[in-house]
PDB file of N, CA and C in Angstrom:
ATOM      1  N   UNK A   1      25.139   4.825  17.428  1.00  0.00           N
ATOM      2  CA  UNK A   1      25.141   4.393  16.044  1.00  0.00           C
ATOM      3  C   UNK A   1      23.970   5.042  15.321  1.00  0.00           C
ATOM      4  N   UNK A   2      23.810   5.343  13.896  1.00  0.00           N
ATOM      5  CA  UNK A   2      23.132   6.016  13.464  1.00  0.00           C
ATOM      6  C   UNK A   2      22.090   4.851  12.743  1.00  0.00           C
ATOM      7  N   UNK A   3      21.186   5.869  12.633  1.00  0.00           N
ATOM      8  CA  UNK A   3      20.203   4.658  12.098  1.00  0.00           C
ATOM      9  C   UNK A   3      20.144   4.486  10.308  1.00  0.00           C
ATOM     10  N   UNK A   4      20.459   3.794   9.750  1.00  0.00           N
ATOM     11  CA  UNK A   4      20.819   3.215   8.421  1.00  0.00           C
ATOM     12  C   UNK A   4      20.095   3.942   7.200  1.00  0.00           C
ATOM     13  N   UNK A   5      18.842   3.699   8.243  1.00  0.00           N
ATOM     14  CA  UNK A   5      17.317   3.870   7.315  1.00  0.00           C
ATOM     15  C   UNK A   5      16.742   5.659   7.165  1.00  0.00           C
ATOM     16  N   UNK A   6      17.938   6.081   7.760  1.00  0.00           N
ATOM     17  CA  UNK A   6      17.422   7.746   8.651  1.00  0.00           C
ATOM     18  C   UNK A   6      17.702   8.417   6.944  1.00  0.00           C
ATOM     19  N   UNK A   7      17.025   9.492   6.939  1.00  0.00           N
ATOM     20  CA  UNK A   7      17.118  10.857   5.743  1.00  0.00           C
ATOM     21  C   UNK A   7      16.918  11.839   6.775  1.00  0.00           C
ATOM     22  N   UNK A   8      18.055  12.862   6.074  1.00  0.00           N
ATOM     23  CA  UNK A   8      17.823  14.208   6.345  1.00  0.00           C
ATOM     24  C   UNK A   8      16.641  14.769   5.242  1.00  0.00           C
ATOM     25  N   UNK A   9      15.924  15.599   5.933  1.00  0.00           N
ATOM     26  CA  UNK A   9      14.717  16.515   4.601  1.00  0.00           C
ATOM     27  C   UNK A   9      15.579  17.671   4.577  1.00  0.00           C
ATOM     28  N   UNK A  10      15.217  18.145   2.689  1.00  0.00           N
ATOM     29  CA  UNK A  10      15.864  19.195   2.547  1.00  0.00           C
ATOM     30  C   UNK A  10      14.766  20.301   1.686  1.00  0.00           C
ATOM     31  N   UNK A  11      15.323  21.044   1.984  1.00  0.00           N
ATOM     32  CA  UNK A  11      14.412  22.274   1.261  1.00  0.00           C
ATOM     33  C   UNK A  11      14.887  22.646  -0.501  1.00  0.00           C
ATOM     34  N   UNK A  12      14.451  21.743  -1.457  1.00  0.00           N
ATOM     35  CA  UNK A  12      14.711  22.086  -2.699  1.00  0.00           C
ATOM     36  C   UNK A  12      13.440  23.280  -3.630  1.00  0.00           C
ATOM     37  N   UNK A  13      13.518  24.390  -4.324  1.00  0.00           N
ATOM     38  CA  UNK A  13      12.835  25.006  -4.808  1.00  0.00           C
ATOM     39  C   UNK A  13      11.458  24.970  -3.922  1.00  0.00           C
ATOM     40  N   UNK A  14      11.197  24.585  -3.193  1.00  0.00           N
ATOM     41  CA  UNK A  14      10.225  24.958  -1.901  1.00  0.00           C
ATOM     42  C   UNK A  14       9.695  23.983  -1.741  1.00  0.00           C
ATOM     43  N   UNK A  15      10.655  22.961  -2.215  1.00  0.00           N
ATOM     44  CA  UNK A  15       9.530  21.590  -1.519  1.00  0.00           C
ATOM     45  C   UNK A  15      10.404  20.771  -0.848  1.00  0.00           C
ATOM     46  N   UNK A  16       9.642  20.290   0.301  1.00  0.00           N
ATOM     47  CA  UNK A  16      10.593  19.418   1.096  1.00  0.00           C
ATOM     48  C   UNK A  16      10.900  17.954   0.178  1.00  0.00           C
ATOM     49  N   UNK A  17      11.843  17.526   0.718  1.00  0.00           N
ATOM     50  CA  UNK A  17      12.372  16.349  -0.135  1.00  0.00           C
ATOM     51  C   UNK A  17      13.100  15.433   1.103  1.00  0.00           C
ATOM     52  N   UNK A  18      13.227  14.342   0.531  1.00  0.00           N
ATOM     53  CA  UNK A  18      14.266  13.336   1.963  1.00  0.00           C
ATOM     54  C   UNK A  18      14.795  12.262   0.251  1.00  0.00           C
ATOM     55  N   UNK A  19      15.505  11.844   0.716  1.00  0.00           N
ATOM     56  CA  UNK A  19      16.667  10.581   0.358  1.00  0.00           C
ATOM     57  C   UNK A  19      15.863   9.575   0.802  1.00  0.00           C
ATOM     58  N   UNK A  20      15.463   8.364  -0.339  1.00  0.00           N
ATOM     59  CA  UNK A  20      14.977   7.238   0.069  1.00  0.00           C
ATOM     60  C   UNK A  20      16.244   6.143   0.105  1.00  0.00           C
ATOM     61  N   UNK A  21      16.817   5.580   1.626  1.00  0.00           N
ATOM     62  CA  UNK A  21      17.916   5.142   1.517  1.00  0.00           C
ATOM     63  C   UNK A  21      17.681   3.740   0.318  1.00  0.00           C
ATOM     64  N   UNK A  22      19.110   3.557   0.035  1.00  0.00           N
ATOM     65  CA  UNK A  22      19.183   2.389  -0.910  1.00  0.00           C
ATOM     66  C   UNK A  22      18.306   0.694  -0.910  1.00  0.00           C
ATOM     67  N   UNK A  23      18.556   0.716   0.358  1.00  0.00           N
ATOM     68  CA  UNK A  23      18.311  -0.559   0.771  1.00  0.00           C
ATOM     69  C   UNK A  23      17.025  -0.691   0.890  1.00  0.00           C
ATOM     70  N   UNK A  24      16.313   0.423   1.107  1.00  0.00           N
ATOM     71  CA  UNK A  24      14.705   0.568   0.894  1.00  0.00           C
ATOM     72  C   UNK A  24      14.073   0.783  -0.245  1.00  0.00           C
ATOM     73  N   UNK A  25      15.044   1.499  -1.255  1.00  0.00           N
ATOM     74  CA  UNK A  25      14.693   1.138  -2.724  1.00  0.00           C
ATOM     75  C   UNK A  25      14.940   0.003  -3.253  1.00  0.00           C
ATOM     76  N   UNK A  26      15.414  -1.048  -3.111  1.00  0.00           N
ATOM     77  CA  UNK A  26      15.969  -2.573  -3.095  1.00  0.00           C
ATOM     78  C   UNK A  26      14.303  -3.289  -2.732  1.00  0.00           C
ATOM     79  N   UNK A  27      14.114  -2.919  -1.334  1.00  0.00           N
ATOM     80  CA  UNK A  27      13.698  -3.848  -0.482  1.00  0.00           C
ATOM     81  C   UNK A  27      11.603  -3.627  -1.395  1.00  0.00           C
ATOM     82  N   UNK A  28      11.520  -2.456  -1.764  1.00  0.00           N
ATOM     83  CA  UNK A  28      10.074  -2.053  -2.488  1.00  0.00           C
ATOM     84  C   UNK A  28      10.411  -2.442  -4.071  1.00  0.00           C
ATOM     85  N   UNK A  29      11.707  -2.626  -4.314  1.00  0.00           N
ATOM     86  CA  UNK A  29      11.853  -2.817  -6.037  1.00  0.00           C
ATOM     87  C   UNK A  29      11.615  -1.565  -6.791  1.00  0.00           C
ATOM     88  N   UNK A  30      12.114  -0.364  -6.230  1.00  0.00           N
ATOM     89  CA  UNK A  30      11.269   1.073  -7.015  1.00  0.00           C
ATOM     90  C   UNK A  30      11.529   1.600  -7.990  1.00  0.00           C
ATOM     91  N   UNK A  31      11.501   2.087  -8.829  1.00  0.00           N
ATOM     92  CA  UNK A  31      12.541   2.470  -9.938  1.00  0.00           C
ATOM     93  C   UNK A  31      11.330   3.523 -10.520  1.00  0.00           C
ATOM     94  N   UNK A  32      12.315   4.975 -11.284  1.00  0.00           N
ATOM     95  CA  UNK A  32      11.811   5.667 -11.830  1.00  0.00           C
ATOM     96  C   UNK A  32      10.261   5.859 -12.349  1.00  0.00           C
ATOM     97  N   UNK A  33       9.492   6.480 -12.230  1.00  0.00           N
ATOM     98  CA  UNK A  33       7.978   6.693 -12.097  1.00  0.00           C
ATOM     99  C   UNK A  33       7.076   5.311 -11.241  1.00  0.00           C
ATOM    100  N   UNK A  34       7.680   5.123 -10.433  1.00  0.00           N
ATOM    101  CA  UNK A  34       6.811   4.104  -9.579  1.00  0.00           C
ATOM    102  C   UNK A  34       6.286   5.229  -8.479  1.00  0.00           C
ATOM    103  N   UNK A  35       4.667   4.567  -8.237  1.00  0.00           N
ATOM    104  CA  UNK A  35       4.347   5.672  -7.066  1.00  0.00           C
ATOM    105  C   UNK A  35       4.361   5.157  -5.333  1.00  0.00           C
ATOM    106  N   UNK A  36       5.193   5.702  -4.703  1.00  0.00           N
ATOM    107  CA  UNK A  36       5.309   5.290  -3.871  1.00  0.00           C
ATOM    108  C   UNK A  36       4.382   5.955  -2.402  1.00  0.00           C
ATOM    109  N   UNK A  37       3.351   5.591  -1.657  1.00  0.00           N
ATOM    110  CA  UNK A  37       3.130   5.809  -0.825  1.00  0.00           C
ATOM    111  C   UNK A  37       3.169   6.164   0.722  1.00  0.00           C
ATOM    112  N   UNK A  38       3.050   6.769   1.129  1.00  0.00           N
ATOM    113  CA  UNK A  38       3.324   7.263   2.811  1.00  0.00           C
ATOM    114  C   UNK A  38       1.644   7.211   3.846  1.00  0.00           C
ATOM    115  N   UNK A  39       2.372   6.416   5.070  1.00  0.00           N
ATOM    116  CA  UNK A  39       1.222   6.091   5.759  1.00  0.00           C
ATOM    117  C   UNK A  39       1.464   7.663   6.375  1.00  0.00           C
ATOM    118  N   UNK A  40       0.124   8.209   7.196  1.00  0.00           N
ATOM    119  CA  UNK A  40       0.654   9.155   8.189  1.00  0.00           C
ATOM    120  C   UNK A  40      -0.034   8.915   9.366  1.00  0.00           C
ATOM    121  N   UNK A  41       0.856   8.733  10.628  1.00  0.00           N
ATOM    122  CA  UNK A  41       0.912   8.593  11.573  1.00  0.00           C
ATOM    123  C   UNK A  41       2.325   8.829  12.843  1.00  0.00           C
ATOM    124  N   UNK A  42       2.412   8.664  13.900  1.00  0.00           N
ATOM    125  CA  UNK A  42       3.448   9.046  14.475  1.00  0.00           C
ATOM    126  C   UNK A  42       4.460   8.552  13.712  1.00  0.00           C
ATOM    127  N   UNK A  43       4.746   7.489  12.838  1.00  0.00           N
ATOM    128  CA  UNK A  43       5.710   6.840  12.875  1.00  0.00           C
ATOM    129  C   UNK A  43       5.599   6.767  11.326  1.00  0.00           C
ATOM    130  N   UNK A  44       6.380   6.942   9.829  1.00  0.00           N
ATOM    131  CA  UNK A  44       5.967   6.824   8.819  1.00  0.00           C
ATOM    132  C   UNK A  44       6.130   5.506   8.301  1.00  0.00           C
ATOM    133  N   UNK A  45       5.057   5.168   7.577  1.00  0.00           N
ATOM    134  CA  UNK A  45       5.126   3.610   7.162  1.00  0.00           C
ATOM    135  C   UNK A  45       5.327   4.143   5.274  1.00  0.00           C
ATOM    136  N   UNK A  46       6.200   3.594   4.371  1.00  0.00           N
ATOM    137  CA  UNK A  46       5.913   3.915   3.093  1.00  0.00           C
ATOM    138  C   UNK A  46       6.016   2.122   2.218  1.00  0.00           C
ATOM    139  N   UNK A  47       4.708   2.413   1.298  1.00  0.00           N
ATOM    140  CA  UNK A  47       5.218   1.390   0.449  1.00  0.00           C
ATOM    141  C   UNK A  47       4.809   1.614  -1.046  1.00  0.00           C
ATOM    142  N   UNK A  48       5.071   0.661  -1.752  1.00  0.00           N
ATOM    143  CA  UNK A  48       5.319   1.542  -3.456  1.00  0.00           C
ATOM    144  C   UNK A  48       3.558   0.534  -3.856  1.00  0.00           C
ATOM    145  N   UNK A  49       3.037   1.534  -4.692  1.00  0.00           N
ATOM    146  CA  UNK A  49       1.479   0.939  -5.415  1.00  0.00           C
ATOM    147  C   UNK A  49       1.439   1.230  -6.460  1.00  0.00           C
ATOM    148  N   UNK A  50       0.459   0.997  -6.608  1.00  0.00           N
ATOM    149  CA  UNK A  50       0.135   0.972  -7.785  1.00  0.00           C
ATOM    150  C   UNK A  50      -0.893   2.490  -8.088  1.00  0.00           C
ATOM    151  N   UNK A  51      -0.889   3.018  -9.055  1.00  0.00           N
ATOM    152  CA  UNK A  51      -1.797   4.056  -8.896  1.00  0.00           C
ATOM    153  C   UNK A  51      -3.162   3.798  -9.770  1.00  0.00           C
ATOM    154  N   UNK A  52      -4.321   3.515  -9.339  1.00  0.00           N
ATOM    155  CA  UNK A  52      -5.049   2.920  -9.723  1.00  0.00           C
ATOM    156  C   UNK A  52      -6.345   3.386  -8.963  1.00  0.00           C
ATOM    157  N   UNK A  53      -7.570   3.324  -9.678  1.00  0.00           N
ATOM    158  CA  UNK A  53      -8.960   3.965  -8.757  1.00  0.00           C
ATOM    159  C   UNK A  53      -9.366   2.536  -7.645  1.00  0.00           C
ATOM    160  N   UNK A  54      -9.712   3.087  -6.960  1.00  0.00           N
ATOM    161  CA  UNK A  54     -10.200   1.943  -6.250  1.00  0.00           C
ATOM    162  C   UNK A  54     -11.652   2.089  -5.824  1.00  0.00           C
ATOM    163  N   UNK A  55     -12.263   1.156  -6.549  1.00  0.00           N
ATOM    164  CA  UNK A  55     -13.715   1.099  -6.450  1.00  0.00           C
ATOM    165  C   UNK A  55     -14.593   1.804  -5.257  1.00  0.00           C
ATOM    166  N   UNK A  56     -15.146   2.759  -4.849  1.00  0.00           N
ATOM    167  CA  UNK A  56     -15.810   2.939  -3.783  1.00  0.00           C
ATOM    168  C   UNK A  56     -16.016   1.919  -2.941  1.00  0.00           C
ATOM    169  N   UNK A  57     -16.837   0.839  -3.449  1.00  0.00           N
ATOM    170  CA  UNK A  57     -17.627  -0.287  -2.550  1.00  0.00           C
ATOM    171  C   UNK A  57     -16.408  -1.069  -1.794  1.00  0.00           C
ATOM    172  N   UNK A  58     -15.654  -0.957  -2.606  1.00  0.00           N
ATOM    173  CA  UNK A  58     -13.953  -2.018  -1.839  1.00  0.00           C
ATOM    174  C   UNK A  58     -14.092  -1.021  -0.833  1.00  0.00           C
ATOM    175  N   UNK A  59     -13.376   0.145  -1.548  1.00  0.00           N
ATOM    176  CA  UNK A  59     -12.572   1.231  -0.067  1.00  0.00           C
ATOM    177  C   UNK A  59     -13.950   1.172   0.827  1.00  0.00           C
ATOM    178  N   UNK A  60     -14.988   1.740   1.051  1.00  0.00           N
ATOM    179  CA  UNK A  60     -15.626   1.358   2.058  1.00  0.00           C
ATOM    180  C   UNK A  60     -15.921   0.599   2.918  1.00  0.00           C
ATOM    181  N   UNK A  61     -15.875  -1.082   2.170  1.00  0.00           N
ATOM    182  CA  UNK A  61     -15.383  -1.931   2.869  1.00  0.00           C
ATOM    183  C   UNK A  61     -14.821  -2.404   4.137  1.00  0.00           C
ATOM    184  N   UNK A  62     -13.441  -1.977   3.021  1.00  0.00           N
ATOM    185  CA  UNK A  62     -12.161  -1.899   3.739  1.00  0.00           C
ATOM    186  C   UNK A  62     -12.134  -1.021   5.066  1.00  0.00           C
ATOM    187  N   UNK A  63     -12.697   0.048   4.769  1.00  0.00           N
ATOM    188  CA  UNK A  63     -13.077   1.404   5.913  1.00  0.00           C
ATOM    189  C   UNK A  63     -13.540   0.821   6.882  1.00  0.00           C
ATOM    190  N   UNK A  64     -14.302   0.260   6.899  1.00  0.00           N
ATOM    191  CA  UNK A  64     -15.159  -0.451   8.225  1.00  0.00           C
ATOM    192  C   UNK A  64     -14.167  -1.378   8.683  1.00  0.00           C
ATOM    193  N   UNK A  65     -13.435  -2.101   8.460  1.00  0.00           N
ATOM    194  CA  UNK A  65     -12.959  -3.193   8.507  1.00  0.00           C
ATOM    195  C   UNK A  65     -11.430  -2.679   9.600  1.00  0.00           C
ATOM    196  N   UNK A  66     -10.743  -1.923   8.314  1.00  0.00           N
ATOM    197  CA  UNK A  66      -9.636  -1.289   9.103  1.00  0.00           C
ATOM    198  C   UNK A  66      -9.500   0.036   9.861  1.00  0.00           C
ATOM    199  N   UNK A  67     -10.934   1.149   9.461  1.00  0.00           N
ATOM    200  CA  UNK A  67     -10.695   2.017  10.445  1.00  0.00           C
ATOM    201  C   UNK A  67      -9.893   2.966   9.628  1.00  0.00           C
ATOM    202  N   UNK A  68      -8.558   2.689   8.990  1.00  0.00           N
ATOM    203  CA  UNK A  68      -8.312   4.732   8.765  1.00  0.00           C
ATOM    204  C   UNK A  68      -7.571   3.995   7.240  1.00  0.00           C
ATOM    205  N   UNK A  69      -7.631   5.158   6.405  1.00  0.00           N
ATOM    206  CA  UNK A  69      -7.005   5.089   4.825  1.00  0.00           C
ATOM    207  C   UNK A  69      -5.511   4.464   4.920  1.00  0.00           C
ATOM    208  N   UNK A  70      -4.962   4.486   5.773  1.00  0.00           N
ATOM    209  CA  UNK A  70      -3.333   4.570   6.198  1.00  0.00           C
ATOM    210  C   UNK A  70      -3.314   2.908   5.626  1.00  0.00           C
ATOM    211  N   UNK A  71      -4.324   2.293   6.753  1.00  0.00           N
ATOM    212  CA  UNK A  71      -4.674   0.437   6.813  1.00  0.00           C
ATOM    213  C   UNK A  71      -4.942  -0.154   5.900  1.00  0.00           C
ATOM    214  N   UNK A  72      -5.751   0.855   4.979  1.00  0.00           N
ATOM    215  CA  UNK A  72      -6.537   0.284   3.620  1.00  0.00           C
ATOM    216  C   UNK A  72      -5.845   0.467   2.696  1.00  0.00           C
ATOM    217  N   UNK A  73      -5.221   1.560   2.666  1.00  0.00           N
ATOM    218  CA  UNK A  73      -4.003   1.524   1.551  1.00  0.00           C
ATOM    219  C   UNK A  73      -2.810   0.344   1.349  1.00  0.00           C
ATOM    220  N   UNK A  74      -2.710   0.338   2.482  1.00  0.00           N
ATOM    221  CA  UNK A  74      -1.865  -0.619   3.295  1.00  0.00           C
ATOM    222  C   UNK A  74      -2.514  -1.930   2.628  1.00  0.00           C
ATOM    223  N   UNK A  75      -3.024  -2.744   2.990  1.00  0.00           N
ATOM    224  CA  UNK A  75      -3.657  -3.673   2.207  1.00  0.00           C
ATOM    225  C   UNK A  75      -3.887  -3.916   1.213  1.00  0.00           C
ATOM    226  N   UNK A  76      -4.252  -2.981   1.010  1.00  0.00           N
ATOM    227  CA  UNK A  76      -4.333  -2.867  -0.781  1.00  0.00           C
ATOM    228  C   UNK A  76      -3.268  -3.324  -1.352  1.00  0.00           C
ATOM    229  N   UNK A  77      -1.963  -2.662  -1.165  1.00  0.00           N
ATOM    230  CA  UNK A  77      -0.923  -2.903  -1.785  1.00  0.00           C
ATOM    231  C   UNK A  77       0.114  -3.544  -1.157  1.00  0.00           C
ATOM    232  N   UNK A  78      -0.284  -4.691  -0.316  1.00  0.00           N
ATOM    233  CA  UNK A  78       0.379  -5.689  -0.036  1.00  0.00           C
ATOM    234  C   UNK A  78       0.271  -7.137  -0.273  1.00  0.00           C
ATOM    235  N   UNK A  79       0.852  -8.331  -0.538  1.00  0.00           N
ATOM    236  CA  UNK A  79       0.804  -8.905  -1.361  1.00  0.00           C
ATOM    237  C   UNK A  79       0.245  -9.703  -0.352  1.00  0.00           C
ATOM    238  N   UNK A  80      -0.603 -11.326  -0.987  1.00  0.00           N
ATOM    239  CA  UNK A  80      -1.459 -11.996  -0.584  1.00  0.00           C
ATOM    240  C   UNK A  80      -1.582 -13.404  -0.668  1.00  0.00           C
ATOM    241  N   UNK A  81      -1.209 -14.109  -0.113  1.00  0.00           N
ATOM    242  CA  UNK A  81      -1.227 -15.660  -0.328  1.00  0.00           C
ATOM    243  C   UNK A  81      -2.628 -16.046  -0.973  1.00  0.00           C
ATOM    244  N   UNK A  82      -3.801 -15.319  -0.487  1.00  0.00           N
ATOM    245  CA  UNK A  82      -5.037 -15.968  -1.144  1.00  0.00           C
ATOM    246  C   UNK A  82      -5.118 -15.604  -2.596  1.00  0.00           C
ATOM    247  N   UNK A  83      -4.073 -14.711  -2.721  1.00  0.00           N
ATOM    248  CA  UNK A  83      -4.006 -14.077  -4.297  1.00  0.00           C
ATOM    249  C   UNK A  83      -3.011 -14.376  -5.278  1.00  0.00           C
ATOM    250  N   UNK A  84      -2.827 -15.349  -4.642  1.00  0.00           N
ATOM    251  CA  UNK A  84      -1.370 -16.236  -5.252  1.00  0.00           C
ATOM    252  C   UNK A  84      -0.469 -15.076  -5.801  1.00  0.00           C
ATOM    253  N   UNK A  85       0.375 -14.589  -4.313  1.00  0.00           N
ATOM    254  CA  UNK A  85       0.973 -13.871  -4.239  1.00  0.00           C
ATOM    255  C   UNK A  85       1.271 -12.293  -4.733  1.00  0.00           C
ATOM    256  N   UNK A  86      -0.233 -11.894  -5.061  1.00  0.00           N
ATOM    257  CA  UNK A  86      -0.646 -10.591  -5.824  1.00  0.00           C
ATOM    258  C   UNK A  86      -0.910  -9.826  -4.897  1.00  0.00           C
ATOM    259  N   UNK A  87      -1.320  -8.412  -5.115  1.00  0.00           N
ATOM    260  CA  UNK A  87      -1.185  -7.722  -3.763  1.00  0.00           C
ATOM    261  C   UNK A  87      -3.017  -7.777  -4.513  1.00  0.00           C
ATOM    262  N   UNK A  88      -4.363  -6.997  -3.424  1.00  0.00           N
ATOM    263  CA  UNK A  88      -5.683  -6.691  -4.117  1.00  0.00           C
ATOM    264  C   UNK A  88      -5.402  -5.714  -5.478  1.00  0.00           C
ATOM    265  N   UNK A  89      -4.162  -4.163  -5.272  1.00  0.00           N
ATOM    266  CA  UNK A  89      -4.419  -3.473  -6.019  1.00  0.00           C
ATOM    267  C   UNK A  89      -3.960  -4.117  -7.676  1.00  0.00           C
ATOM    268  N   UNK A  90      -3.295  -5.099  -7.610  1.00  0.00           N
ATOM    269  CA  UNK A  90      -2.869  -5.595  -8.905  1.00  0.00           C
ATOM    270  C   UNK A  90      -4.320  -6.370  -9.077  1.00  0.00           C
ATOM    271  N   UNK A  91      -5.102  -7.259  -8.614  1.00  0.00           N
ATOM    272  CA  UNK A  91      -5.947  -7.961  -8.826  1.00  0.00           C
ATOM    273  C   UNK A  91      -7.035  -6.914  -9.258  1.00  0.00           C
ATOM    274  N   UNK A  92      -7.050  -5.606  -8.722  1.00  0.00           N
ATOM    275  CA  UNK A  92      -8.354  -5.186  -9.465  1.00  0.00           C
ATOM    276  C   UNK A  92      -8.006  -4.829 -10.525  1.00  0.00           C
ATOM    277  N   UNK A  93      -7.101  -4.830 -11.155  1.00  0.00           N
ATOM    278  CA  UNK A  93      -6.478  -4.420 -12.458  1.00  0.00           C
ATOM    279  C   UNK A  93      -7.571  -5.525 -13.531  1.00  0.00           C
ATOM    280  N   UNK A  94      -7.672  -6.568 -12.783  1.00  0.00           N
ATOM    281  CA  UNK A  94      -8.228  -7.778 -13.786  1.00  0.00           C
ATOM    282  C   UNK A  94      -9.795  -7.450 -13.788  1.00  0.00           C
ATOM    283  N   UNK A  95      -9.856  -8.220 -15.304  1.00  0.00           N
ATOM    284  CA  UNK A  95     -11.359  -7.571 -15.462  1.00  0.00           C
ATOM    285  C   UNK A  95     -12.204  -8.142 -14.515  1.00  0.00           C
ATOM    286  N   UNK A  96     -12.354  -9.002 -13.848  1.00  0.00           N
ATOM    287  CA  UNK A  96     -13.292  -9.453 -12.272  1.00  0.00           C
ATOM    288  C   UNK A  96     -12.551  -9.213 -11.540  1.00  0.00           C
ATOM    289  N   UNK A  97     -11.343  -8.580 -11.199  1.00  0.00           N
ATOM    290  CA  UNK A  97     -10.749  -8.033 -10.241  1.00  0.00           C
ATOM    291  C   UNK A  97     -11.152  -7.618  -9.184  1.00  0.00           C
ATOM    292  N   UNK A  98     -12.689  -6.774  -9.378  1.00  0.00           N
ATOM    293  CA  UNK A  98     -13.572  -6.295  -8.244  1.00  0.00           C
ATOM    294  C   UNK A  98     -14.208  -7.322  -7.523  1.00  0.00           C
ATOM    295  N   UNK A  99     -14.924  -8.416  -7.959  1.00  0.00           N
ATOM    296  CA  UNK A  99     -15.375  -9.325  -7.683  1.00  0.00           C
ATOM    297  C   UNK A  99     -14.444 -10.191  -6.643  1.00  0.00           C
ATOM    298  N   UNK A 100     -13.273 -10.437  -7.345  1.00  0.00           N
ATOM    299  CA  UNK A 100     -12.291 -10.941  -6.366  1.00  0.00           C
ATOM    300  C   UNK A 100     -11.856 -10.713  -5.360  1.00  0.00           C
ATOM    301  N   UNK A 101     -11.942  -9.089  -4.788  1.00  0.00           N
ATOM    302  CA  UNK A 101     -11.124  -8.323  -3.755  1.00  0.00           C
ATOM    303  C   UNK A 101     -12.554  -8.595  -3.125  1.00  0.00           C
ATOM    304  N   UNK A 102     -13.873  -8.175  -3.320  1.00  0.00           N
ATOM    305  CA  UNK A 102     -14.914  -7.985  -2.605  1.00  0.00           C
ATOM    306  C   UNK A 102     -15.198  -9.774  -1.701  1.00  0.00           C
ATOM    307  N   UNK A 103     -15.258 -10.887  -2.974  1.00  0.00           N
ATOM    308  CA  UNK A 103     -14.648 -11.567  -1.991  1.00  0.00           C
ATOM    309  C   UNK A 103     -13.823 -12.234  -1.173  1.00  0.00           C
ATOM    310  N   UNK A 104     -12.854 -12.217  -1.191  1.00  0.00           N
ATOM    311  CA  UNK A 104     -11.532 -11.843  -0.110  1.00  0.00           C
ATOM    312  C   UNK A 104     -12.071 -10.900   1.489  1.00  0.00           C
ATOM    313  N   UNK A 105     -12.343 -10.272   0.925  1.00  0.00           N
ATOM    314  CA  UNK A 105     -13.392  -8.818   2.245  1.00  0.00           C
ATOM    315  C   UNK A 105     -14.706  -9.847   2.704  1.00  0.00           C
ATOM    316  N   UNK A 106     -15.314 -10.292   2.200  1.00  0.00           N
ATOM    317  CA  UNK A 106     -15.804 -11.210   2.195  1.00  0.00           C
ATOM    318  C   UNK A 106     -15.761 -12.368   3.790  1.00  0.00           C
ATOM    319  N   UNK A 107     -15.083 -12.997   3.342  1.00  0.00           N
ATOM    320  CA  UNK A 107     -14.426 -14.015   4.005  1.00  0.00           C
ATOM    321  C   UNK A 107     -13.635 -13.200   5.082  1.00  0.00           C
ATOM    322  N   UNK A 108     -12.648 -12.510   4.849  1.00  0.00           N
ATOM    323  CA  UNK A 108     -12.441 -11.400   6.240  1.00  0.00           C
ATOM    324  C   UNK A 108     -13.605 -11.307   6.997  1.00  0.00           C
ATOM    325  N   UNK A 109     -14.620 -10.589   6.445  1.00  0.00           N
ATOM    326  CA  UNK A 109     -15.725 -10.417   7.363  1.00  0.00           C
ATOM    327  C   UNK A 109     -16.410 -11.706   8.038  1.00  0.00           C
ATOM    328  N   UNK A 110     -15.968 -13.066   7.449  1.00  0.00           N
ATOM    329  CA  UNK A 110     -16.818 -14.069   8.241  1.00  0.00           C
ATOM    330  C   UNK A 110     -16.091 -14.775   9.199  1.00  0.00           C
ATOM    331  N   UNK A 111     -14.786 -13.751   9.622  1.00  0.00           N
ATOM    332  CA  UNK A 111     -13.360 -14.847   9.729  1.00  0.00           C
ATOM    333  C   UNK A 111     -12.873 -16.188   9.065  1.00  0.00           C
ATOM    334  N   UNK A 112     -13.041 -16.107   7.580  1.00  0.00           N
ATOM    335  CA  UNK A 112     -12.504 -17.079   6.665  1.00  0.00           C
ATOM    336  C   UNK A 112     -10.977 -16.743   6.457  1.00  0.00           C
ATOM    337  N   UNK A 113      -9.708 -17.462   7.399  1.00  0.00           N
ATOM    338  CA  UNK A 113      -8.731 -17.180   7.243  1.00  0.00           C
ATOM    339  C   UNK A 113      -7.820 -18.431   6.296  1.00  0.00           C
ATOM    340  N   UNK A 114      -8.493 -19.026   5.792  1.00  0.00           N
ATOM    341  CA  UNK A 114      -8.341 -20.103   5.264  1.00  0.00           C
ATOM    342  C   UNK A 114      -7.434 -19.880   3.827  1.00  0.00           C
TER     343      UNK A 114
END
């Protein structure tokens, strides 16, 4: 059986390209100029963000914490019960936004899973 989720890559005007199947555009909500991200590692992880600077002092943080950009990105733009259901990268959007993510990292660092 074939796998659902599979793309062929194709060679358009010299850039590779793949088919993001349907159900994965469904499942991220993506639609026209959304930016969507790719982890890289053996195995590709993609999810859709926000495109947005992210403070040095966060990403460093985060760096220590998780170890490679793939993780931190990753986090960033995944959503958060302590954030009443916001992912960090929408929260730094807010004007204490920074304040908020730093403490969140925070409490990570003290094991505050609360």
């Amino acid at each position: 059986m074939k796998n659902p989720l599979c793309s062929k890559a194709v060679n358009i005007d010299g850039k590779l390209m793949i088919e993001i199947p349907g159900s994965v555009i469904e499942r991220l909500a993506i639609s026209p100029g959304d930016f969507v991200e790719f982890g890289n590692a053996k195995s590709v992880t993609l999810w859709k963000s926000e495109n947005i600077e992210i403070p040095a002092e966060v990403f460093e943080q985060l760096a220590l914490i998780f170890k490679t950009d793939e993780y931190v990105f990753h986090w960033l733009n995944s959503k958060r019960k302590t954030l009443l259901g916001k992912t960090p990268a929408q929260i730094l959007l807010e004007p204490d936004g920074k304040e908020q993510v730093l403490g969140l990292i925070n409490r990570i660092n003290r094991g505050d899973f609360s």
